[in-house]
Protein backbone atom coordinates (compact mmCIF):
# COMPACT_ATOMS: atom_id res chain seq x y z
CA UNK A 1 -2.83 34.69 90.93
CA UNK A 2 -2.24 34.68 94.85
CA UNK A 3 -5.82 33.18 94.90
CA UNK A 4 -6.20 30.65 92.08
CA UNK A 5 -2.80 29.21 93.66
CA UNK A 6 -4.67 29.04 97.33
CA UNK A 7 -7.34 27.19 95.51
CA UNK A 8 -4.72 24.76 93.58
CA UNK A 9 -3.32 23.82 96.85
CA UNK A 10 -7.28 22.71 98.08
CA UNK A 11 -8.91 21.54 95.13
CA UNK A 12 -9.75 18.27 93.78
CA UNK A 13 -12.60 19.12 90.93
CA UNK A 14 -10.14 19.14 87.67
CA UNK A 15 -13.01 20.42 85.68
CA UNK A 16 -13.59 23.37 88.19
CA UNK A 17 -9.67 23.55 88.43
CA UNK A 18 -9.20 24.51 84.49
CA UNK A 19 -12.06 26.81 84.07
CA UNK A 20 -9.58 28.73 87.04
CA UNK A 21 -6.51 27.99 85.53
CA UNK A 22 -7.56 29.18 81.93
CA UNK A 23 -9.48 32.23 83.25
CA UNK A 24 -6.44 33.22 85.57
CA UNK A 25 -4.49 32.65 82.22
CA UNK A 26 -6.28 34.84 80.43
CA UNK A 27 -6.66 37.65 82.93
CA UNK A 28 -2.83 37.60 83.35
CA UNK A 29 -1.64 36.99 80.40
CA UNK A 30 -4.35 37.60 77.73
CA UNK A 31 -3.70 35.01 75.00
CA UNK A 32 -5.88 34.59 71.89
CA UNK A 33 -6.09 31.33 72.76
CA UNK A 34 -5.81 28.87 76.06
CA UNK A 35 -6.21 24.72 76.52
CA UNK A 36 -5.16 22.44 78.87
CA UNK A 37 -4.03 18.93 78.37
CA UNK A 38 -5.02 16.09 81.02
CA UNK A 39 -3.98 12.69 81.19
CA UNK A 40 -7.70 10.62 80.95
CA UNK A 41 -8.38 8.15 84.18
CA UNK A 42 -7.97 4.31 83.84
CA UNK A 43 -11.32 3.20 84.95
CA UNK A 44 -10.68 -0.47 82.81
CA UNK A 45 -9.63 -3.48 85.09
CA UNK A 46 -5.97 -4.33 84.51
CA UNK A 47 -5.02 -7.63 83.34
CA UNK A 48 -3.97 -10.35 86.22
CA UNK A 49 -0.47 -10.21 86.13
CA UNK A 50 -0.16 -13.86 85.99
CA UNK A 51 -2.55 -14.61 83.21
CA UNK A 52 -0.64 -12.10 80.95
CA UNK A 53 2.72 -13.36 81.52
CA UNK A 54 1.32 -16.87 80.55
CA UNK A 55 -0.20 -15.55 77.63
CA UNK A 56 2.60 -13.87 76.71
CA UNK A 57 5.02 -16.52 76.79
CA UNK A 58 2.58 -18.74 75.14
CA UNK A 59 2.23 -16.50 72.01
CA UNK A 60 5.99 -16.24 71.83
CA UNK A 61 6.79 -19.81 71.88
CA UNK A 62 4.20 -20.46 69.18
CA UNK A 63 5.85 -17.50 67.22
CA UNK A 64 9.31 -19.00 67.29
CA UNK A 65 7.79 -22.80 66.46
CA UNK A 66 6.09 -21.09 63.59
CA UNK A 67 9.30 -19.46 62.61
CA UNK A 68 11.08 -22.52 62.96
CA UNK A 69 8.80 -24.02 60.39
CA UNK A 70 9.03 -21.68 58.22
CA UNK A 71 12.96 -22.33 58.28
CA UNK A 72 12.58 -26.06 57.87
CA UNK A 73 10.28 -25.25 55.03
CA UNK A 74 12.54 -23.12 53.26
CA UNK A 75 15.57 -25.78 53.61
CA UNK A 76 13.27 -28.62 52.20
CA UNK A 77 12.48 -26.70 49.10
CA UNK A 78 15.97 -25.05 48.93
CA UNK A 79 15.07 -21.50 48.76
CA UNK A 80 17.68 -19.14 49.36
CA UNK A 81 18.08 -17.88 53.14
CA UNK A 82 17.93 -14.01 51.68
CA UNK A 83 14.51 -14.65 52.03
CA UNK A 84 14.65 -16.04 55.80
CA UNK A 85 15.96 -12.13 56.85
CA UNK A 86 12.96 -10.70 57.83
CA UNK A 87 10.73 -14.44 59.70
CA UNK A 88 14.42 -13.83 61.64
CA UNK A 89 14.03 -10.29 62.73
CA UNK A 90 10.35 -11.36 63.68
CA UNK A 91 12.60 -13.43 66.07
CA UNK A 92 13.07 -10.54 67.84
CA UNK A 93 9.74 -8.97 67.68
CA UNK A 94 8.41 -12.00 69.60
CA UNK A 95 11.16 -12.48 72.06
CA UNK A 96 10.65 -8.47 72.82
CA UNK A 97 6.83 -8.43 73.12
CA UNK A 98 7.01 -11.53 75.37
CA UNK A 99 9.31 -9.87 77.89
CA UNK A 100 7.41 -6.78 77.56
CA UNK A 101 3.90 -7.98 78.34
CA UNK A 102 4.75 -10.43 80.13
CA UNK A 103 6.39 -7.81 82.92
CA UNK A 104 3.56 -5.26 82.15
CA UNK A 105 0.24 -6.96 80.35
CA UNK A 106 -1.89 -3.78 81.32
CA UNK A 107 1.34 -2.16 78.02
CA UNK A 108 -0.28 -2.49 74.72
CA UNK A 109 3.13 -2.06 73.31
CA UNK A 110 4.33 -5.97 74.25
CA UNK A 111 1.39 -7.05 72.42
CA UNK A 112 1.68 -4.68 69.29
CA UNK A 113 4.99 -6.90 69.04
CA UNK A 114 3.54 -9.95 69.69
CA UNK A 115 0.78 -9.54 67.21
CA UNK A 116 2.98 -8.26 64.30
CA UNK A 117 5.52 -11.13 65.10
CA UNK A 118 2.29 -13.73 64.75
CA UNK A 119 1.24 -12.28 61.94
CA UNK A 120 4.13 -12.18 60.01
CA UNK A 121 5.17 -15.63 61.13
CA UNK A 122 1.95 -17.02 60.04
CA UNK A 123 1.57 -14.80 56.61
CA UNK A 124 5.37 -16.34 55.64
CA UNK A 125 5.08 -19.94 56.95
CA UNK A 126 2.13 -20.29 54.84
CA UNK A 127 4.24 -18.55 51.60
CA UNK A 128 7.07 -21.28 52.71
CA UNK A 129 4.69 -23.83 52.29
CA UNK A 130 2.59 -23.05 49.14
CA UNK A 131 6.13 -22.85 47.46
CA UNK A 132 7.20 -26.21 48.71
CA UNK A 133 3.49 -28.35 48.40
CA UNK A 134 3.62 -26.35 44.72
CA UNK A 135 6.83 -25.78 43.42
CA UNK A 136 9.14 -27.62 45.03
CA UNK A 137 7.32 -31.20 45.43
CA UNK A 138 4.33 -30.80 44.30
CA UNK A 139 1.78 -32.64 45.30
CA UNK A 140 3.11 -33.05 48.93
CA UNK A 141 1.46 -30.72 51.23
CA UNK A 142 -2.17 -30.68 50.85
CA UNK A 143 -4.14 -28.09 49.97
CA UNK A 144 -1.35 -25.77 49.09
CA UNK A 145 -3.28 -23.13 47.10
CA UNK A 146 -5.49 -22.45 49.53
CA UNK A 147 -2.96 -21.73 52.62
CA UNK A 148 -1.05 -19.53 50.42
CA UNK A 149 -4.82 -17.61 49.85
CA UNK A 150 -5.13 -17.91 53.72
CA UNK A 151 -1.67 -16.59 54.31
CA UNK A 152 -2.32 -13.52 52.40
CA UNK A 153 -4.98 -12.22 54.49
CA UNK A 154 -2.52 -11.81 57.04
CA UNK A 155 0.36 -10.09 54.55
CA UNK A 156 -0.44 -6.73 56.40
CA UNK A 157 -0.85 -7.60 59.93
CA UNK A 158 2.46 -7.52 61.10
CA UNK A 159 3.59 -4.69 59.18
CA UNK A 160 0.44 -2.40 60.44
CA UNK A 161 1.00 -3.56 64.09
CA UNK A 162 5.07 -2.78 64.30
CA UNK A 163 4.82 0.06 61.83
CA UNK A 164 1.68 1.70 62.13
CA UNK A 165 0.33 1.47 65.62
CA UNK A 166 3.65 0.68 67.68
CA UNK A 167 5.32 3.86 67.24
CA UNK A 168 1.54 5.17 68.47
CA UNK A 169 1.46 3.63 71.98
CA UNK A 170 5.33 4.24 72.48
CA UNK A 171 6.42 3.83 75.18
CA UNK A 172 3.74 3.70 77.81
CA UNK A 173 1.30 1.55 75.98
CA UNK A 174 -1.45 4.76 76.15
CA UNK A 175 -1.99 7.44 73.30
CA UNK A 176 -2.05 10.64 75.19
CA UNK A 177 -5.36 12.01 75.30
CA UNK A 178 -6.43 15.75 75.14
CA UNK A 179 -8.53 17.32 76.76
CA UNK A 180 -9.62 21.03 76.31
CA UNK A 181 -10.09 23.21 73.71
CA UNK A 182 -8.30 23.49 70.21
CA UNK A 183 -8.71 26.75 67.70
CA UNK A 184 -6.69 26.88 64.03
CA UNK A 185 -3.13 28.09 64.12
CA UNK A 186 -2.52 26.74 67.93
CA UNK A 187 0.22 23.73 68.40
């Protein structure tokens, strides 16, 4: 032990560091089993700072002006505001991942956000507006059946993004990666 910590305090080679650490691991304590877990190098460029925050901002202003249509739309064909709750916690979504990636663009978790909040907005303006250019004055949006088709391909996005992969990159914006060795029964 005395000389695996003497070699802790000098090396620099993590592979050569956990063959020592798992071999003094299982010389001391003899487990069945032994792995080590390592955070994996960033060897991408990070985004410029500036360029994200403007990018940022930019998506969440066209979020809320999408919103806001989507409110104007529902007025106009007098739909009941029960179905305005969720475009309004999207409200959130957007004003959240803007902050967020626009303070740290390199954090996938701003964007998750921002992505579900786009999605979202543009899957339920385009409901908002098949129901007024078809039921409510029809006739008076063009080509009404085929943005409702068009908004349905994004139905899922913002649900996958906030529910799905969000609470994967929590908090950090990184999956943790692992690295070693894995046998049946171990955590």
């Amino acid at each position: 032990m005395e000389g695996f910590s003497a070699r802790l305090r000098d090396q620099t080679d993590l592979n050569d560091l956990e063959e020592d650490l798992v071999r003094v691991v299982e010389e001391t304590v003899q487990p069945a089993h032994a792995s080590l877990w390592l955070r994996e190098q960033d060897n991408e460029a990070p985004v410029k700072p500036r360029m994200g925050s403007r990018l940022a901002w930019t998506a969440c202003v066209l979020i809320l002006i999408l919103i806001a249509a989507t409110v104007v739309l529902a007025v106009l064909a007098r739909d009941s505001f029960a179905d305005l709750g969720l475009p309004l916690v999207w409200v959130a979504g957007a004003v959240v991942g803007g902050l967020v990636a626009s303070r740290l663009p390199s954090n996938l978790v701003g964007w998750l956000f921002l992505g579900g909040a786009l999605g979202s907005a543009i899957h339920t303006l385009g409901d908002k507006y098949a129901v007024y250019g078809v039921l409510a004055e029809p006739g008076s949006l063009p080509r009404s059946e085929g943005v409702l088709w068009l908004s349905s391909l994004f139905a899922g996005v913002g649900p996958v993004l906030a529910f799905v992969l969000l609470p994967l990159y929590f908090p950090n914006g990184k999956p943790s990666r692992r690295v070693g060795t894995w046998s049946p029964g171990s955590p």
